[in-house]
N, C-alpha and C. Protein backbone atom coordinates (compact mmCIF):
# COMPACT_ATOMS: atom_id res chain seq x y z
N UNK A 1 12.23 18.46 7.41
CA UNK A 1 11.88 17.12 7.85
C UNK A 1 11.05 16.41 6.79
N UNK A 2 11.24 15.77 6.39
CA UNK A 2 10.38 14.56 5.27
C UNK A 2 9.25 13.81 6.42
N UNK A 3 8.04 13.96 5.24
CA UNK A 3 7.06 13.47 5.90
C UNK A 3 7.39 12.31 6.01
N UNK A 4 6.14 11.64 7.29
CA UNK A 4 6.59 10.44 7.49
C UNK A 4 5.55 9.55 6.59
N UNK A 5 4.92 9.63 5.95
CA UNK A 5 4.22 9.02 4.63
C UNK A 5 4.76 8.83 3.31
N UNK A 6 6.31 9.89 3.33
CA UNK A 6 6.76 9.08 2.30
C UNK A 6 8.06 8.68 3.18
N UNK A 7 8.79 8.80 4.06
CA UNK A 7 9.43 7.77 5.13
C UNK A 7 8.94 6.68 4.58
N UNK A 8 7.76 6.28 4.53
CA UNK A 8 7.32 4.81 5.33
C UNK A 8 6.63 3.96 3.61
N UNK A 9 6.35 5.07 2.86
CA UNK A 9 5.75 4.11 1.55
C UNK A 9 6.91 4.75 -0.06
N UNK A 10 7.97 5.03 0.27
CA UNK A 10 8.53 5.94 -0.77
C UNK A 10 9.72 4.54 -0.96
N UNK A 11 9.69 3.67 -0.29
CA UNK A 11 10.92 2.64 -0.67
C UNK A 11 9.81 1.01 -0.80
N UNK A 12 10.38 0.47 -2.11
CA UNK A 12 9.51 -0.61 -2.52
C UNK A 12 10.60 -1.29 -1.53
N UNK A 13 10.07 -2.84 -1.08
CA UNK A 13 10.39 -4.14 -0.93
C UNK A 13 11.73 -4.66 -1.92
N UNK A 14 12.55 -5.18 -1.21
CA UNK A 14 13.64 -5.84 -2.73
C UNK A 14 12.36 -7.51 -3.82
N UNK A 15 11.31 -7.85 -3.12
CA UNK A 15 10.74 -8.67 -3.96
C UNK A 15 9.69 -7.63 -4.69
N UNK A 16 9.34 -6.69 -4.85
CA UNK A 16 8.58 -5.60 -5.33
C UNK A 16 9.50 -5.06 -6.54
N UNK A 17 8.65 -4.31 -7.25
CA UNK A 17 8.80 -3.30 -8.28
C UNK A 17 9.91 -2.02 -7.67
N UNK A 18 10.64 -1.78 -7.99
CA UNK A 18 11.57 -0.93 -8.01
C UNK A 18 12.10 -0.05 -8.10
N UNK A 19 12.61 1.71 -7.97
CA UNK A 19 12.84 2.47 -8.75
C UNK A 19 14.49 2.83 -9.10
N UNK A 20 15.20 2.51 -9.67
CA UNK A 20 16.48 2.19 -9.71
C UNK A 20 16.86 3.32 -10.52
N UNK A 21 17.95 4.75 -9.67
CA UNK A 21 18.36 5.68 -10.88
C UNK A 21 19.86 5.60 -11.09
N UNK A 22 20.44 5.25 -11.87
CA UNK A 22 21.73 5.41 -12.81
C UNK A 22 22.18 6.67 -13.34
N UNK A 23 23.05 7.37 -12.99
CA UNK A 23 23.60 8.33 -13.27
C UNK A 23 24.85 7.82 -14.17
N UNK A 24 24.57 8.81 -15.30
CA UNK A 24 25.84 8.71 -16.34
C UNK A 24 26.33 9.78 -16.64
N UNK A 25 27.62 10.05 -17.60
CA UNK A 25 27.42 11.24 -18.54
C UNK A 25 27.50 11.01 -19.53
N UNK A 26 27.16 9.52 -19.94
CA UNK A 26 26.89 9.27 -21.45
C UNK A 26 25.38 8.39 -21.54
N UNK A 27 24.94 8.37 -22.84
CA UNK A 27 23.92 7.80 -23.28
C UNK A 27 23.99 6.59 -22.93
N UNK A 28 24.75 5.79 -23.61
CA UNK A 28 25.31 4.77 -23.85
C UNK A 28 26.07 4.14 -22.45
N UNK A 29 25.23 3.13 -21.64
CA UNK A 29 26.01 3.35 -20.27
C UNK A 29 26.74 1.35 -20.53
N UNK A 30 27.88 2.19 -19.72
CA UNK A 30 28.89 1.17 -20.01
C UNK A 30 28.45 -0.32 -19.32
N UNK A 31 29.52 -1.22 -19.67
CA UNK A 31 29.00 -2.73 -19.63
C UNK A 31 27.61 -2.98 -19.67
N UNK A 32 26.54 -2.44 -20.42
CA UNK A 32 25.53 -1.93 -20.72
C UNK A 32 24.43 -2.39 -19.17
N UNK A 33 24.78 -1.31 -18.44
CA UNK A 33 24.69 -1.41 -17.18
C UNK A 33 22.95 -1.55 -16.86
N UNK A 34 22.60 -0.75 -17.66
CA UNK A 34 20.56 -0.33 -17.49
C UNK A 34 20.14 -1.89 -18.06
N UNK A 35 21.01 -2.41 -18.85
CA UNK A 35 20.46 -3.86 -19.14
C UNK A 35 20.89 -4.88 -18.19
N UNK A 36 21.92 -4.94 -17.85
CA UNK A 36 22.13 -5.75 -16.19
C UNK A 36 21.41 -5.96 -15.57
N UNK A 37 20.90 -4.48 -15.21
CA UNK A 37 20.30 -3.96 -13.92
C UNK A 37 18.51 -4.68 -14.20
N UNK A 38 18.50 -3.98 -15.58
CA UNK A 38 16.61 -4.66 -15.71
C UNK A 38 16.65 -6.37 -15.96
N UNK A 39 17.95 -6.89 -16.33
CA UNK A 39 17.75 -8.25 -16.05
C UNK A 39 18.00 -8.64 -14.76
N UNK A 40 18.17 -8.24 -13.91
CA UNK A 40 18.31 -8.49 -12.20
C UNK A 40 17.07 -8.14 -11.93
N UNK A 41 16.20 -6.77 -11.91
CA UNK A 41 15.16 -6.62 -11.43
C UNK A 41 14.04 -6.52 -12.74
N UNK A 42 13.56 -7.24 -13.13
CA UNK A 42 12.26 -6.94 -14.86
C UNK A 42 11.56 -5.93 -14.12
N UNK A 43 11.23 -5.91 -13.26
CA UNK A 43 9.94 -5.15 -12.91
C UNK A 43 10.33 -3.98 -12.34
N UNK A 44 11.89 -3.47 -12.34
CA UNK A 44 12.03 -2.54 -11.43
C UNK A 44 11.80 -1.31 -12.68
N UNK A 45 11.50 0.54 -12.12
CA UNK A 45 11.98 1.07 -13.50
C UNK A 45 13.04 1.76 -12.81
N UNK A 46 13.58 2.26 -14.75
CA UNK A 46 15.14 2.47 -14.38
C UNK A 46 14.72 3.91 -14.90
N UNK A 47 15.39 5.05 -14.40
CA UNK A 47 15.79 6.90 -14.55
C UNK A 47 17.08 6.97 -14.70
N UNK A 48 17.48 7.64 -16.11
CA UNK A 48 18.91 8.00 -16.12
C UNK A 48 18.81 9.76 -16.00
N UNK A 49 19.78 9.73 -15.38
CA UNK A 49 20.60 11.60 -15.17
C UNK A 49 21.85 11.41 -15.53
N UNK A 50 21.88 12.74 -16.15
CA UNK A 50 23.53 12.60 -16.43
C UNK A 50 24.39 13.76 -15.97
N UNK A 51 23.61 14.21 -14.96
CA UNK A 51 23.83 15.62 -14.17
C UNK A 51 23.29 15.41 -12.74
N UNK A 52 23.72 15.87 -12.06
CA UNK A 52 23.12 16.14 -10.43
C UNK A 52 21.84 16.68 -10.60
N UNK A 53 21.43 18.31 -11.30
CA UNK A 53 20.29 18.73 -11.68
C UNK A 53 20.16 17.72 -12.66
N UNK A 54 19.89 16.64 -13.14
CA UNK A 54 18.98 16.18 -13.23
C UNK A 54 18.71 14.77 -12.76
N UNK A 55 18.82 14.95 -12.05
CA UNK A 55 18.35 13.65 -10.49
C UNK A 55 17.85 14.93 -10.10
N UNK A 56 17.88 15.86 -9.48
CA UNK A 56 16.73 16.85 -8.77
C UNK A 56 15.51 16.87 -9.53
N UNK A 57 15.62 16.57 -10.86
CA UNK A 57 14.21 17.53 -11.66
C UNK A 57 13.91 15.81 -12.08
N UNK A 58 14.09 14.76 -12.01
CA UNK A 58 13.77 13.71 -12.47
C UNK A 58 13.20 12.59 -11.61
N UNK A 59 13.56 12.30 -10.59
CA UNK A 59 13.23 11.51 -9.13
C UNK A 59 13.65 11.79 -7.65
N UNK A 60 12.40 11.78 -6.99
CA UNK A 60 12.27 12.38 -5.77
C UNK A 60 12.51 11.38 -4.75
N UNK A 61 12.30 9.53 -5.14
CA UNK A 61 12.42 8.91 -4.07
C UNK A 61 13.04 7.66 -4.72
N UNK A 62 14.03 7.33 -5.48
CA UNK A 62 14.57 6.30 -5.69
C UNK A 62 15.07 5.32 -4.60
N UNK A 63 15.05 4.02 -5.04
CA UNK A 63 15.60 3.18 -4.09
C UNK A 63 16.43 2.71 -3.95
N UNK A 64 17.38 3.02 -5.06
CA UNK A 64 18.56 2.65 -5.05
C UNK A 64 19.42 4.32 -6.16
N UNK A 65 20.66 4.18 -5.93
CA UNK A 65 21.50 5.12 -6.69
C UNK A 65 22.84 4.27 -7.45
N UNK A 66 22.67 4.19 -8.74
CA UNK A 66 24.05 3.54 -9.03
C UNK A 66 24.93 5.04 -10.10
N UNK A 67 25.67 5.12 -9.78
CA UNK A 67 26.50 6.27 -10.31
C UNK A 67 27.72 5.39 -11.47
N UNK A 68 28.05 5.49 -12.80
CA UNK A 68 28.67 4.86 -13.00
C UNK A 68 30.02 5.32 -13.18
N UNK A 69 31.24 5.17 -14.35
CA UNK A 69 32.69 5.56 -14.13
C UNK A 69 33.23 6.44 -15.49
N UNK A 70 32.25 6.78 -15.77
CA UNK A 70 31.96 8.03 -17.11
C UNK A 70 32.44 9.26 -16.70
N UNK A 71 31.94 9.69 -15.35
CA UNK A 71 32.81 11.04 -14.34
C UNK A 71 34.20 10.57 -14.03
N UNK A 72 34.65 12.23 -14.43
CA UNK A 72 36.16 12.14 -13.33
C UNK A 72 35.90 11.88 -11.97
N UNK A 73 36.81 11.50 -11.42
CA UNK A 73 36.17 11.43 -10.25
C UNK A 73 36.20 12.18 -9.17
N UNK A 74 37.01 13.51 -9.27
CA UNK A 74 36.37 14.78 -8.64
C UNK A 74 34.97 15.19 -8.70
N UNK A 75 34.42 15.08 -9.80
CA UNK A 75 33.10 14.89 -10.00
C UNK A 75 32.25 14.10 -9.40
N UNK A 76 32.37 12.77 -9.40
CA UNK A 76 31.83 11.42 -8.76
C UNK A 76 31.93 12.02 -7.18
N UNK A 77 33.00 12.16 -6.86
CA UNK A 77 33.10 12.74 -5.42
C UNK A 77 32.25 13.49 -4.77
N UNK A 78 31.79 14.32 -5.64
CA UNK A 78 31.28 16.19 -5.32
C UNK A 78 29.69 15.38 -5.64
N UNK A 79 29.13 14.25 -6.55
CA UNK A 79 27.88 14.10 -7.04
C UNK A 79 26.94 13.46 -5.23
N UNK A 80 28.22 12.25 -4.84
CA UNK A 80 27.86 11.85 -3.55
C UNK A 80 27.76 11.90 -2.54
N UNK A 81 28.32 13.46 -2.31
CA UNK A 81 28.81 14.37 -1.22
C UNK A 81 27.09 15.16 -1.34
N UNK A 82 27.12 15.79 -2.69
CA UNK A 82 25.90 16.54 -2.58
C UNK A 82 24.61 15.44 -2.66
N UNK A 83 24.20 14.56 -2.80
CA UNK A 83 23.35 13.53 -2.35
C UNK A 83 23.03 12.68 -1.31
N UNK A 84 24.50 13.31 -0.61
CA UNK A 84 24.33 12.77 0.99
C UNK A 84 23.73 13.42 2.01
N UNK A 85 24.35 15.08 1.52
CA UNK A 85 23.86 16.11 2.14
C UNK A 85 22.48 16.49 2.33
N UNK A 86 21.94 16.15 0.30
CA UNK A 86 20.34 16.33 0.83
C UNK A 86 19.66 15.84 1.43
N UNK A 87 18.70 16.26 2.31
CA UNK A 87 17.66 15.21 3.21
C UNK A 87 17.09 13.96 2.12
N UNK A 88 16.88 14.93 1.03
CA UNK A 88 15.93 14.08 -0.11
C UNK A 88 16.73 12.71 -0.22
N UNK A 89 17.84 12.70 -0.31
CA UNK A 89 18.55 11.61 -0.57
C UNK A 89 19.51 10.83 -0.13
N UNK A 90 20.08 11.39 1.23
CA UNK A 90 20.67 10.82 2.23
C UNK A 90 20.46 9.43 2.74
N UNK A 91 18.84 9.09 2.90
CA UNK A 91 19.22 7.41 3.15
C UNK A 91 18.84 6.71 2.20
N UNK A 92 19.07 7.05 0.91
CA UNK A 92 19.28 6.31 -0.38
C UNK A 92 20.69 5.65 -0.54
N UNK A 93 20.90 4.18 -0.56
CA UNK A 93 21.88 3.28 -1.01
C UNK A 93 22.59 3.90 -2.68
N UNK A 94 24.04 4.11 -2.50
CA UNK A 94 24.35 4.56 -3.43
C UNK A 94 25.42 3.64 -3.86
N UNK A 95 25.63 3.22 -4.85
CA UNK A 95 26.48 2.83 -5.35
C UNK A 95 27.43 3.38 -6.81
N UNK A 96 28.79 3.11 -6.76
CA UNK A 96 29.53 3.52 -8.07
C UNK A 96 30.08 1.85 -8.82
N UNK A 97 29.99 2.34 -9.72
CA UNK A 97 30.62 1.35 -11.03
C UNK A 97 32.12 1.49 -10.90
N UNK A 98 32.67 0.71 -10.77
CA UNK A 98 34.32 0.88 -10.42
C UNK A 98 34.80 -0.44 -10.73
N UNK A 99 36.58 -0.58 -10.28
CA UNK A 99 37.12 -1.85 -10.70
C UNK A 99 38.14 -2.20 -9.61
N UNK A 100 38.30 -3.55 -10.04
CA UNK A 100 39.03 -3.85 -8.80
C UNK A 100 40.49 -3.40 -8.29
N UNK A 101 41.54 -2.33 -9.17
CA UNK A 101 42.22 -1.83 -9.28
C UNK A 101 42.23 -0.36 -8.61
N UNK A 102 41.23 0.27 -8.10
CA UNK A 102 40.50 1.51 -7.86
C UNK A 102 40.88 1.58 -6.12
N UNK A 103 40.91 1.06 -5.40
CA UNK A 103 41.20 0.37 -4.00
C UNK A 103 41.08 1.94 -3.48
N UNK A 104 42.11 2.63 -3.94
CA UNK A 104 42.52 4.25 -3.43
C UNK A 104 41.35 4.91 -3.48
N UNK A 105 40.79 5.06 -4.72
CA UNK A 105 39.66 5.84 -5.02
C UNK A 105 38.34 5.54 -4.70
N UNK A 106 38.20 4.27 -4.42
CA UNK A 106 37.20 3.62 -3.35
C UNK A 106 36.99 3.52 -1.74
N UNK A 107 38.22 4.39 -1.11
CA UNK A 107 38.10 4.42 0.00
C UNK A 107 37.86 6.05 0.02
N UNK A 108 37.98 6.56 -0.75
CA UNK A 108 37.77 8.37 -0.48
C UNK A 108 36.25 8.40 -0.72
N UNK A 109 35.81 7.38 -1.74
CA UNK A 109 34.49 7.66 -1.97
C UNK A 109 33.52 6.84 -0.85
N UNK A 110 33.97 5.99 -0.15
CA UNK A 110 33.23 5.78 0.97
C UNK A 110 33.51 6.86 1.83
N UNK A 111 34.06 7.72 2.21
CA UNK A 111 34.42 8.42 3.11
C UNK A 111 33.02 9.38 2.37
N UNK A 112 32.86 10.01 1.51
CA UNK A 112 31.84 10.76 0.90
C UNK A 112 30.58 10.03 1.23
N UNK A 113 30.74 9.31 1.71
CA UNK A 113 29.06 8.22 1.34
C UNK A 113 28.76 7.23 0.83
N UNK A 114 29.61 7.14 -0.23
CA UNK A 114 28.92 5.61 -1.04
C UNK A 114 28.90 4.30 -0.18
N UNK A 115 27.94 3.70 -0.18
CA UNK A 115 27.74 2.13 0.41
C UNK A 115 28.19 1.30 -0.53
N UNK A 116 28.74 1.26 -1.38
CA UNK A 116 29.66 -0.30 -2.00
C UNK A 116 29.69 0.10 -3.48
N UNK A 117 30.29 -1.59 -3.93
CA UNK A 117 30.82 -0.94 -5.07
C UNK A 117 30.10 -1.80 -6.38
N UNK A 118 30.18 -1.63 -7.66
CA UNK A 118 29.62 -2.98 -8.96
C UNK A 118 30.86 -2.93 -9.58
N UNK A 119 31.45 -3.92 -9.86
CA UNK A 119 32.60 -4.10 -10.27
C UNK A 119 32.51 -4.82 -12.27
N UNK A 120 33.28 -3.90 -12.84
CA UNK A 120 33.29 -4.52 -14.05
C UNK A 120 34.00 -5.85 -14.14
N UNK A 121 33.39 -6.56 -14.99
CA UNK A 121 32.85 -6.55 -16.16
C UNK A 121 31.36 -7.15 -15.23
N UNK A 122 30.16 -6.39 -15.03
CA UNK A 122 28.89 -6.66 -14.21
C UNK A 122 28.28 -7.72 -14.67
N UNK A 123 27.98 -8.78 -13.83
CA UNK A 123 26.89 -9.78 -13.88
C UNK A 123 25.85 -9.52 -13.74
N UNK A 124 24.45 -10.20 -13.84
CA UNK A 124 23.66 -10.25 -13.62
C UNK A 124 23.09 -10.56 -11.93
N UNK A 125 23.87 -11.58 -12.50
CA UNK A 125 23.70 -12.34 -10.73
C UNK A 125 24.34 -11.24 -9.51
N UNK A 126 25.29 -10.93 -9.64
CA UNK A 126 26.00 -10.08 -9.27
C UNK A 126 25.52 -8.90 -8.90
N UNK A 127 24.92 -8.35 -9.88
CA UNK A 127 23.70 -7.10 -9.52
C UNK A 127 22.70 -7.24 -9.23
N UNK A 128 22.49 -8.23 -9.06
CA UNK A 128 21.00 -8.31 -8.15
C UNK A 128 20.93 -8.70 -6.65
N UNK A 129 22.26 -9.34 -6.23
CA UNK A 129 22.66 -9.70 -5.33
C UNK A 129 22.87 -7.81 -4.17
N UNK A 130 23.87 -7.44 -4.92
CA UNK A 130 24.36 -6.13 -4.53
C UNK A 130 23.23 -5.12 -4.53
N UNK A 131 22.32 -5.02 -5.47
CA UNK A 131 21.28 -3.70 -5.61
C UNK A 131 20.07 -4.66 -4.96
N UNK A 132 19.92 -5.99 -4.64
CA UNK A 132 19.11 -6.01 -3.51
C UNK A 132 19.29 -5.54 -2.08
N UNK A 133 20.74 -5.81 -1.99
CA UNK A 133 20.84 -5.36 -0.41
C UNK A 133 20.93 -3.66 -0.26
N UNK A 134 21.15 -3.17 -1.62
CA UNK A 134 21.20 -1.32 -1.37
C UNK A 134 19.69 -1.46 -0.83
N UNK A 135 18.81 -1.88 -1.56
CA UNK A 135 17.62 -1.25 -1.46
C UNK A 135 17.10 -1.82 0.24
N UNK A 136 17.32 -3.36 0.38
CA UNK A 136 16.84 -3.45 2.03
C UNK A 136 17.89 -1.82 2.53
N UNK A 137 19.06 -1.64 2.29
CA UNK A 137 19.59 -0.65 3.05
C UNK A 137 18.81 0.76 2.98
N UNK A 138 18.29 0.78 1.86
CA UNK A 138 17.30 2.06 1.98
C UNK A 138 16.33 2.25 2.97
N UNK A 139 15.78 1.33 2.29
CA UNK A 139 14.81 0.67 3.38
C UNK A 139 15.06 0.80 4.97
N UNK A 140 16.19 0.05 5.44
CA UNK A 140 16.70 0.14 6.69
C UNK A 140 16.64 2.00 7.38
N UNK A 141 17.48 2.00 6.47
CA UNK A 141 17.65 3.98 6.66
C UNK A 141 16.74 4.55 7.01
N UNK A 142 15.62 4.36 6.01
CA UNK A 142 13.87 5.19 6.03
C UNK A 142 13.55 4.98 7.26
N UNK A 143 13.27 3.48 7.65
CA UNK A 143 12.60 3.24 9.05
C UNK A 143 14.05 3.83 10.03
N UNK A 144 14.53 3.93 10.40
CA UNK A 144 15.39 4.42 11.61
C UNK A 144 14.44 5.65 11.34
N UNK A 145 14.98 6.82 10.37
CA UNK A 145 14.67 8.15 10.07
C UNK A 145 13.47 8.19 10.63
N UNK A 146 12.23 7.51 10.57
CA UNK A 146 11.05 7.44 10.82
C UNK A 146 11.19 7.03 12.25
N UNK A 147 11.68 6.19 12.94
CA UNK A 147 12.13 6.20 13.82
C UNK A 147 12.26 7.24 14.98
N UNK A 148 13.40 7.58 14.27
CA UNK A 148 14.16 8.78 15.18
C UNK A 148 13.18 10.14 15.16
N UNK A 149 12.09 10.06 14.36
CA UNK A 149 11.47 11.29 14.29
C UNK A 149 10.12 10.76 15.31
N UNK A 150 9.90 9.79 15.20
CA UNK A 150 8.53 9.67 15.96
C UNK A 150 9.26 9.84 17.69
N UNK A 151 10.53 9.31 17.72
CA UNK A 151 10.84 10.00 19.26
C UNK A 151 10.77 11.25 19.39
N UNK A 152 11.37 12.14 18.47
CA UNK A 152 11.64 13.50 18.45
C UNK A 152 10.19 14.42 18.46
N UNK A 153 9.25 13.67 18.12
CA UNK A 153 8.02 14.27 18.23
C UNK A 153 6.98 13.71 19.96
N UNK A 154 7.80 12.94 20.03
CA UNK A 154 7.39 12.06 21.54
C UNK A 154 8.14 13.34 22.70
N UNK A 155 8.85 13.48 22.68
CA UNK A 155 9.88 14.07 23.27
C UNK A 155 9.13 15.69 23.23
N UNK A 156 8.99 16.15 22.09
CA UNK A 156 8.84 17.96 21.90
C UNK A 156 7.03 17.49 22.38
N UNK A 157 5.84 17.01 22.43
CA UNK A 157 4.63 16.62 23.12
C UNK A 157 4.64 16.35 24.69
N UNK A 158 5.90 16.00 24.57
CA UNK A 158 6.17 15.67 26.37
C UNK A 158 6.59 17.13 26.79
N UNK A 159 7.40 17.75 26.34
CA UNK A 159 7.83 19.23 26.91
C UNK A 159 6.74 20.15 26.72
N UNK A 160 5.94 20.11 25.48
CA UNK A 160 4.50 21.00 25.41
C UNK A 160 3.85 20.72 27.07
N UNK A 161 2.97 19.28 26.94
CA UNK A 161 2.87 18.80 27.95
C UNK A 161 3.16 19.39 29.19
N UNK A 162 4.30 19.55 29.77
CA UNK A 162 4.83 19.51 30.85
C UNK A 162 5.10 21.32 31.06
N UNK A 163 4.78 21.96 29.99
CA UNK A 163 4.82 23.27 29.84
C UNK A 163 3.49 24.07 30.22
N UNK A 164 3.14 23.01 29.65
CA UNK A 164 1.32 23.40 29.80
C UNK A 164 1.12 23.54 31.44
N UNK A 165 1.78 21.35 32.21
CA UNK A 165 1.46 21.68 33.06
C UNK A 165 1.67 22.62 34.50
N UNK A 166 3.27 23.02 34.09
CA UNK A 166 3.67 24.02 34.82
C UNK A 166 3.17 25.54 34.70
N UNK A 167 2.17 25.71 33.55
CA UNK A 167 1.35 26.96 33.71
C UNK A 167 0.35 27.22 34.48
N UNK A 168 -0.02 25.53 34.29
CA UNK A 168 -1.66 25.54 34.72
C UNK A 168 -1.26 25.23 36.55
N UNK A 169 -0.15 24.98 36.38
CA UNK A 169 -0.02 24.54 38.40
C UNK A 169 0.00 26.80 39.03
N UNK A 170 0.96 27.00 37.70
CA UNK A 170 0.84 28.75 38.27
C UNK A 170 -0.34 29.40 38.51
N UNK A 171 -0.76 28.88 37.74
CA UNK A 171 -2.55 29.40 37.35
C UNK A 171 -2.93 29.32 38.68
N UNK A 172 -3.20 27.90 39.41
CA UNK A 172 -4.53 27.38 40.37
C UNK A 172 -3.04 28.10 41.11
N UNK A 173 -1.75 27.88 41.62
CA UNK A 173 -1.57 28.91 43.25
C UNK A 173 -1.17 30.46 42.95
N UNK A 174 -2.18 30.96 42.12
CA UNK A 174 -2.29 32.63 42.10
C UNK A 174 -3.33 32.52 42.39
N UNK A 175 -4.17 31.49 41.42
CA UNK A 175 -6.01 32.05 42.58
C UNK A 175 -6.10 31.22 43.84
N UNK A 176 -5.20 30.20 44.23
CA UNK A 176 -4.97 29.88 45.48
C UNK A 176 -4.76 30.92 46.28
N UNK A 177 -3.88 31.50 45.84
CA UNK A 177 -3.23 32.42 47.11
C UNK A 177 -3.81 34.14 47.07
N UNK A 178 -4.68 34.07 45.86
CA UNK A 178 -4.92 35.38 45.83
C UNK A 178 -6.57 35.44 45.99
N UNK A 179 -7.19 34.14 46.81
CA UNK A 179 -8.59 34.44 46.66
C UNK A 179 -8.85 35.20 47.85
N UNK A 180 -10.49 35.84 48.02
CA UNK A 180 -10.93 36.66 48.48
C UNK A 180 -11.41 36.13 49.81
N UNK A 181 -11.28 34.96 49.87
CA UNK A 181 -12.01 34.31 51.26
C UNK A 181 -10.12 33.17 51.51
N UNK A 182 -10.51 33.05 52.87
CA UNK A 182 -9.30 31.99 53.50
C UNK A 182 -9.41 30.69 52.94
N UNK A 183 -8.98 30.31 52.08
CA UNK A 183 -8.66 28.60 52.02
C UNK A 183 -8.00 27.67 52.60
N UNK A 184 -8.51 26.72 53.28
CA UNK A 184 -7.25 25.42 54.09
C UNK A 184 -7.61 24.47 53.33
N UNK A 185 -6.95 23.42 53.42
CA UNK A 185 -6.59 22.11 52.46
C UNK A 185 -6.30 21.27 53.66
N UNK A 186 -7.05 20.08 54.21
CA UNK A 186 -6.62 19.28 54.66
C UNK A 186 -6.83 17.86 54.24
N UNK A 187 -5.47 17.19 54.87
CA UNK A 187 -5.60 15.80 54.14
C UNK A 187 -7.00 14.62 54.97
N UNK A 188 -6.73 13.64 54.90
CA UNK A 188 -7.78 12.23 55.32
C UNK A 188 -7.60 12.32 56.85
N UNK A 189 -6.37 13.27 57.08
CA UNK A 189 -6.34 12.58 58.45
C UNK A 189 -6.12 13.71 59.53
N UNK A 190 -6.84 14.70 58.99
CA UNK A 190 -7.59 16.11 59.22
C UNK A 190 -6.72 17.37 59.69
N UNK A 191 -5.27 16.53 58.87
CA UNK A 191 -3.85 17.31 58.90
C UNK A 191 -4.02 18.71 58.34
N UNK A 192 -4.14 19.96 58.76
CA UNK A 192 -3.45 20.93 57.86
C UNK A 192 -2.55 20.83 56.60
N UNK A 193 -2.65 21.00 54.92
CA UNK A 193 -1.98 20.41 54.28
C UNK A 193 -1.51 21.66 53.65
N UNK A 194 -2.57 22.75 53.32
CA UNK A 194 -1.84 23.98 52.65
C UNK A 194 -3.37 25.01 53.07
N UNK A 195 -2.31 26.06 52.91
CA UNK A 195 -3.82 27.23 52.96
C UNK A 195 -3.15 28.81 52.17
N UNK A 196 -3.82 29.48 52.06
CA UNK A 196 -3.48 30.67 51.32
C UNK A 196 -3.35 31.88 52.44
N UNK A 197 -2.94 33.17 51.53
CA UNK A 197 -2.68 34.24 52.39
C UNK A 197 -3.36 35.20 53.27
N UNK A 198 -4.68 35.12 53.38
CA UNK A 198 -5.56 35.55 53.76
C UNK A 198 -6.30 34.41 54.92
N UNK A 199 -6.27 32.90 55.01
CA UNK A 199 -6.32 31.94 55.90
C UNK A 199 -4.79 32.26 56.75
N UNK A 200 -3.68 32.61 56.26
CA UNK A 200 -2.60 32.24 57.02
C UNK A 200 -2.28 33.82 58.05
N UNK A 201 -3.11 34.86 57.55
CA UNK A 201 -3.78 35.86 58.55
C UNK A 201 -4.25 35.67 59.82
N UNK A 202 -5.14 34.27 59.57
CA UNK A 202 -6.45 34.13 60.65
C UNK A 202 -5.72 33.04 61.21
N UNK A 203 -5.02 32.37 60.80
CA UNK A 203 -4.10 31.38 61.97
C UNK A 203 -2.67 32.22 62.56
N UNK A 204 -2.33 33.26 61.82
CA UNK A 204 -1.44 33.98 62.61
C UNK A 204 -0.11 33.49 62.01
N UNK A 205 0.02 32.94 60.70
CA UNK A 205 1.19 32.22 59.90
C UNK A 205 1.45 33.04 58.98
N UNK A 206 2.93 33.10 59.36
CA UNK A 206 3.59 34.36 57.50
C UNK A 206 3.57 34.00 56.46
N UNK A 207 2.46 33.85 55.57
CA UNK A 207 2.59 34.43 54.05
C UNK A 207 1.65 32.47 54.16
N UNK A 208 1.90 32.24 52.52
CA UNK A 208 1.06 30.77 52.29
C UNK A 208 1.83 30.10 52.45
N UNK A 209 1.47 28.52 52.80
CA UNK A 209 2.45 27.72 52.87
C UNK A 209 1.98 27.19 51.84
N UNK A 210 1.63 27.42 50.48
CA UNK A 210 1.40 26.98 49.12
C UNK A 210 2.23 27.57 48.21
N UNK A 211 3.51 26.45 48.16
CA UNK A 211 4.72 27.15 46.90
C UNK A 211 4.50 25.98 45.84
């Protein structure tokens, strides 16, 4: 379970500073994508990997994922599959670099996960438009997750709770019923309401009427 402190402060604002990671397998990233991207966001920073291990050993909470078209795409496939899977990175907005010709290979890779696409030849405008809304989508994701866990902890406090209080009700009718002197219980309106086994002796009644 991911704490809920970085749930709740591990994704910047889309008008905030940024952490934007780009996955390549080259240096040199095409339609010179890391420059797009920092002219859409100046203030965001950018992490390149050019491996899966290294997005593990490089950033723990990015806010966006752009993967570009340098992988085969058996590869690309298997990168967003295993980034969906991890908790670490599951409600991270991912995107691939692709083209408008790709139609086939863009529907298998949504099926893996990816949330949308950057289409060559990349704008500026264009990418800032698109990698703003990944990141509200991160964003979005985190708070549900945070969400769904503060019920799930509402829920397992309520069953403690209610565990507790079905011990503690066992508790008081064993020394109810097992004390040494007769107990009766009556209500306001000087009703007989319950009594134990040793009172239900002296009225001549089988066993307690305290279940």
């Amino acid at each position: 379970m991911i704490p809920r402190k970085f749930l709740m402060t591990a994704v910047a604002t889309p008008q905030k500073a940024c952490k934007i990671l780009i996955i390549s397998q080259e240096s040199k990233k095409p339609d010179k994508l890391d420059e797009v991207i920092k002219n859409a966001f100046p203030d965001s920073t950018l992490f390149f990997a050019t491996s899966l291990q290294d997005v593990y050993q490089i950033i723990k909470n990015p806010d966006a994922i752009i993967i570009d078209n340098t992988f085969p795409f058996e590869e690309k496939y298997e990168i967003c599959c295993s980034l969906k899977k991890d908790y670490r990175f599951q409600d991270i907005a991912i995107a691939f670099l692709s083209s408008e010709d790709e139609r086939d290979l863009q529907e298998k890779l949504l099926k893996a996960g990816a949330d949308c696409f950057l289409f060559s030849p990349l704008l500026t405008a264009s990418a800032h438009a698109q990698v703003q809304s990944m990141i509200k989508l991160t964003l979005a994701n985190r708070k549900n997750r945070f969400t769904r866990e503060q019920l799930t902890d509402l829920v397992a406090d309520r069953d403690i709770l209610l565990e507790e209080l079905q011990k503690s009700q066992e508790k008081y009718h064993t020394i109810f019923n097992n004390a040494i002197v007769g107990i009766c219980l009556f209500d306001t309106a000087g009703k007989v309401t319950f009594y134990n086994k040793l009172m239900s002796k002296h009225m001549g009644q089988p066993g307690s009427n305290l279940t």
